[in-house]
Protein backbone atom coordinates (compact mmCIF):
# COMPACT_ATOMS: atom_id res chain seq x y z
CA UNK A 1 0.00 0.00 0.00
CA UNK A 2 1.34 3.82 -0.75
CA UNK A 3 0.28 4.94 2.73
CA UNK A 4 2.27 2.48 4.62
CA UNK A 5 2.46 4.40 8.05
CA UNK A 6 -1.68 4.93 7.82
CA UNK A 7 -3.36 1.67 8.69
CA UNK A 8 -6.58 0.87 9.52
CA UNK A 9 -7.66 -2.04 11.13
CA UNK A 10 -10.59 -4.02 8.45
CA UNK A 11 -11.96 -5.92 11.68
CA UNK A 12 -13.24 -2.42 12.67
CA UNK A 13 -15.00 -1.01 9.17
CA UNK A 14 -18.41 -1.53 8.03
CA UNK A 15 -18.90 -3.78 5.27
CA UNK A 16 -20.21 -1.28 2.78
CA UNK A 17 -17.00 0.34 3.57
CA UNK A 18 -15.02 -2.80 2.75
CA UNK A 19 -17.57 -2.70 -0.39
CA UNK A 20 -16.07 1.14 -1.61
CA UNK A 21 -12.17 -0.09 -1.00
CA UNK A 22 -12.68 -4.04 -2.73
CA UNK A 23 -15.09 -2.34 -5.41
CA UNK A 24 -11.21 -0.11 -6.38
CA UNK A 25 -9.18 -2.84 -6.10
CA UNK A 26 -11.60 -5.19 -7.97
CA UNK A 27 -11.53 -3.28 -11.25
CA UNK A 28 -7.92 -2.29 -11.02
CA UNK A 29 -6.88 -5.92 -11.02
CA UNK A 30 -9.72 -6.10 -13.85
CA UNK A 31 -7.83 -3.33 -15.70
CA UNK A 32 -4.71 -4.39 -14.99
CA UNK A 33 -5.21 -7.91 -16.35
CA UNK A 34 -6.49 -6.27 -19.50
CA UNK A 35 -4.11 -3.90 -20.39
CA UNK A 36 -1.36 -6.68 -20.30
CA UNK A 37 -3.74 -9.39 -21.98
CA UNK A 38 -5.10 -7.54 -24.75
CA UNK A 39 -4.49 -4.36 -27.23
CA UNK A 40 -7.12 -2.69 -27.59
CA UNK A 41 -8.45 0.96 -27.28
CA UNK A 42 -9.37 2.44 -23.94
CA UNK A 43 -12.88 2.99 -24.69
CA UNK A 44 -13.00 -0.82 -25.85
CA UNK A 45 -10.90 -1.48 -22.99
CA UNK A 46 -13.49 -0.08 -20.42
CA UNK A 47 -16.32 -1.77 -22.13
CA UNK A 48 -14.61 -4.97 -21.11
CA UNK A 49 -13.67 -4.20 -17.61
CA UNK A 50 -16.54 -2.70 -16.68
CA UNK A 51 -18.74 -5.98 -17.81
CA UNK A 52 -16.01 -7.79 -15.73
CA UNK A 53 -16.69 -5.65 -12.80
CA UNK A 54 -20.63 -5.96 -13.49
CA UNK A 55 -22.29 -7.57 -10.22
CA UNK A 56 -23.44 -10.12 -11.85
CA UNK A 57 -19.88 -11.18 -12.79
CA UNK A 58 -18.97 -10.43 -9.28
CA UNK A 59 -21.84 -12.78 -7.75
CA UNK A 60 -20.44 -15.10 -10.20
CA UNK A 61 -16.58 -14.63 -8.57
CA UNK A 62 -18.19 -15.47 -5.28
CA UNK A 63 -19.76 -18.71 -6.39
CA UNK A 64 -16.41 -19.29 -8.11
CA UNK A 65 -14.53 -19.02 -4.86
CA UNK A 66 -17.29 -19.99 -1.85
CA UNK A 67 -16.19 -23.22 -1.00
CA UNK A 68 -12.06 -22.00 -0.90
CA UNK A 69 -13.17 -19.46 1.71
CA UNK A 70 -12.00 -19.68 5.34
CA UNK A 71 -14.56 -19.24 8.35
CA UNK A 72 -13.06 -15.82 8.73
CA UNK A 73 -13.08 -15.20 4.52
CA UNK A 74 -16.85 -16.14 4.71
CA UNK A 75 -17.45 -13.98 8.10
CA UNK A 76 -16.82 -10.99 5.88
CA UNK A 77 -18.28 -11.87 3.07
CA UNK A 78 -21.48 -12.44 4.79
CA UNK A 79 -21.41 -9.39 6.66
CA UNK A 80 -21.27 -7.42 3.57
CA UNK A 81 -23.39 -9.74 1.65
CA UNK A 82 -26.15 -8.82 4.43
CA UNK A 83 -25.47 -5.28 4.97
CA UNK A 84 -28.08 -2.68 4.48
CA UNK A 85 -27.48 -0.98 1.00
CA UNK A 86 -29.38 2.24 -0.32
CA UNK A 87 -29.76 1.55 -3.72
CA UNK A 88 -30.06 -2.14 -6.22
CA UNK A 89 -29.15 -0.96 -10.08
CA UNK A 90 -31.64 -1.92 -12.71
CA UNK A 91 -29.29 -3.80 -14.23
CA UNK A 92 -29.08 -6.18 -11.54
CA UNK A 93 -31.22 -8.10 -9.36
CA UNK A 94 -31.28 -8.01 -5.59
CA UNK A 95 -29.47 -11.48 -4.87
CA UNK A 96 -26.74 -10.54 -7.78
CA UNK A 97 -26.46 -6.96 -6.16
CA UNK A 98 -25.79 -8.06 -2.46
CA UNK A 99 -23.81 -10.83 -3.09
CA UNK A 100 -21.53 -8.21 -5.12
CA UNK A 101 -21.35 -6.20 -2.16
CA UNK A 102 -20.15 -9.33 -0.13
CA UNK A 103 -17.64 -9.93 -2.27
CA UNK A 104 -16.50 -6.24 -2.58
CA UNK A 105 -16.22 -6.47 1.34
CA UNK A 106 -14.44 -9.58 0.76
CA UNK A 107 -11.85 -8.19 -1.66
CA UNK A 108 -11.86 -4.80 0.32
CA UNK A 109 -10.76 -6.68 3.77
CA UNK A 110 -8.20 -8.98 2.29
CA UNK A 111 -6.28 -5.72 0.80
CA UNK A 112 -6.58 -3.53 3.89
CA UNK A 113 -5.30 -6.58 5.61
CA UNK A 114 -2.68 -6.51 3.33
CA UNK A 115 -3.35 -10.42 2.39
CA UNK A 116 -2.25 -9.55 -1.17
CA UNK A 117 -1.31 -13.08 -1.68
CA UNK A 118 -4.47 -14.27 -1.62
CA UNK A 119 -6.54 -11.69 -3.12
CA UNK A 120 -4.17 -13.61 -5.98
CA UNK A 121 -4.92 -16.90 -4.75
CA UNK A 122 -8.72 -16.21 -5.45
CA UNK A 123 -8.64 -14.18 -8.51
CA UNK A 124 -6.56 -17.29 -9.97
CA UNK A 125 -9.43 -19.43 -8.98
CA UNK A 126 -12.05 -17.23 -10.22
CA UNK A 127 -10.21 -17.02 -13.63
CA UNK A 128 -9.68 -20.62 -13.78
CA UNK A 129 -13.42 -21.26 -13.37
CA UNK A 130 -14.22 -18.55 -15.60
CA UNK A 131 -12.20 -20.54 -18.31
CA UNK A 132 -13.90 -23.78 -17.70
CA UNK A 133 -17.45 -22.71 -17.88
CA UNK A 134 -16.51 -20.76 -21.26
C-alpha cells in the first residue's frame, strides 16, 4: 500500500466500507489484467472491464470461490453480503447486487489486511473457473 504508516484495522470497518475499497481494487486488477492481456483501445478497454466488474460477474466470482473461503473469509463476506445498502441498479437483481457487495467487502478486507497473496490466490481461482465454464 502507498500509505504504509496509515493503517486501519478491516476488523473495525463496516462492510459497505469494505464494499467502496474491494469495489477499487476489484476493477484495477480487472484493468490491470487487460491492459497486459489484450491491445485494444481504452474505450474498448473499459467496455470490457466494466462488464467484468458488473455484479453479476462479481456474484459469479463469489460462487467461483465460496467453497475456498476460510470461516473468517466467509465472516466478511457475509457481513457485507447482508449489509443494508441504499440503492439495487436496474441492471441487476437483488441477490446478484448483495452478493456483489459481499464480495467487494471480501476483496476490500483482504487488501486492507494486506493479504495480497491471496486476493491472488482467489482471482486465480475465479479465472480458472471462468475458463472452464466458457
Amino acid at each position: 500500500m502507498i500509505f504504509d504508516e496509515k493503517q486501519v484495522n478491516p476488523k473495525t470497518l463496516s462492510p459497505i466500507t469494505l464494499a467502496f475499497v474491494g469495489d477499487a481494487v476489484y476493477s484495477l486488477i480487472i484493468r490491470e489484467e487487460l491492459v497486459i492481456t489484450s491491445d485494444k483501445p481504452a474505450d474498448r478497454l473499459h467496455k470490457l472491464s466494466a462488464k467484468r466488474v458488473s455484479a453479476i460477474s462479481q456474484c459469479n466470482a463469489i460462487h467461483a470461490i465460496m467453497e475456498e473461503l476460510s470461516e473468517e473469509e466467509l465472516a466478511v463476506f457475509k457481513r457485507g453480503r447482508n449489509a443494508a445498502t441504499k440503492h439495487i441498479p436496474k441492471h441487476a437483481s437483488g441477490r446478484d447486487y448483495h452478493y456483489a457487495t459481499g464480495f467487494e467487502s471480501l476483496i476490500g478486507y483482504l487488501y486492507l489486511s494486506r493479504r495480497y497473496e491471496r486476493i491472488k490466490e482467489l482471482y486465480e481461482r475465479i479465472c480458472e473457473k471462468e475458463e472452464t465454464s466458457s
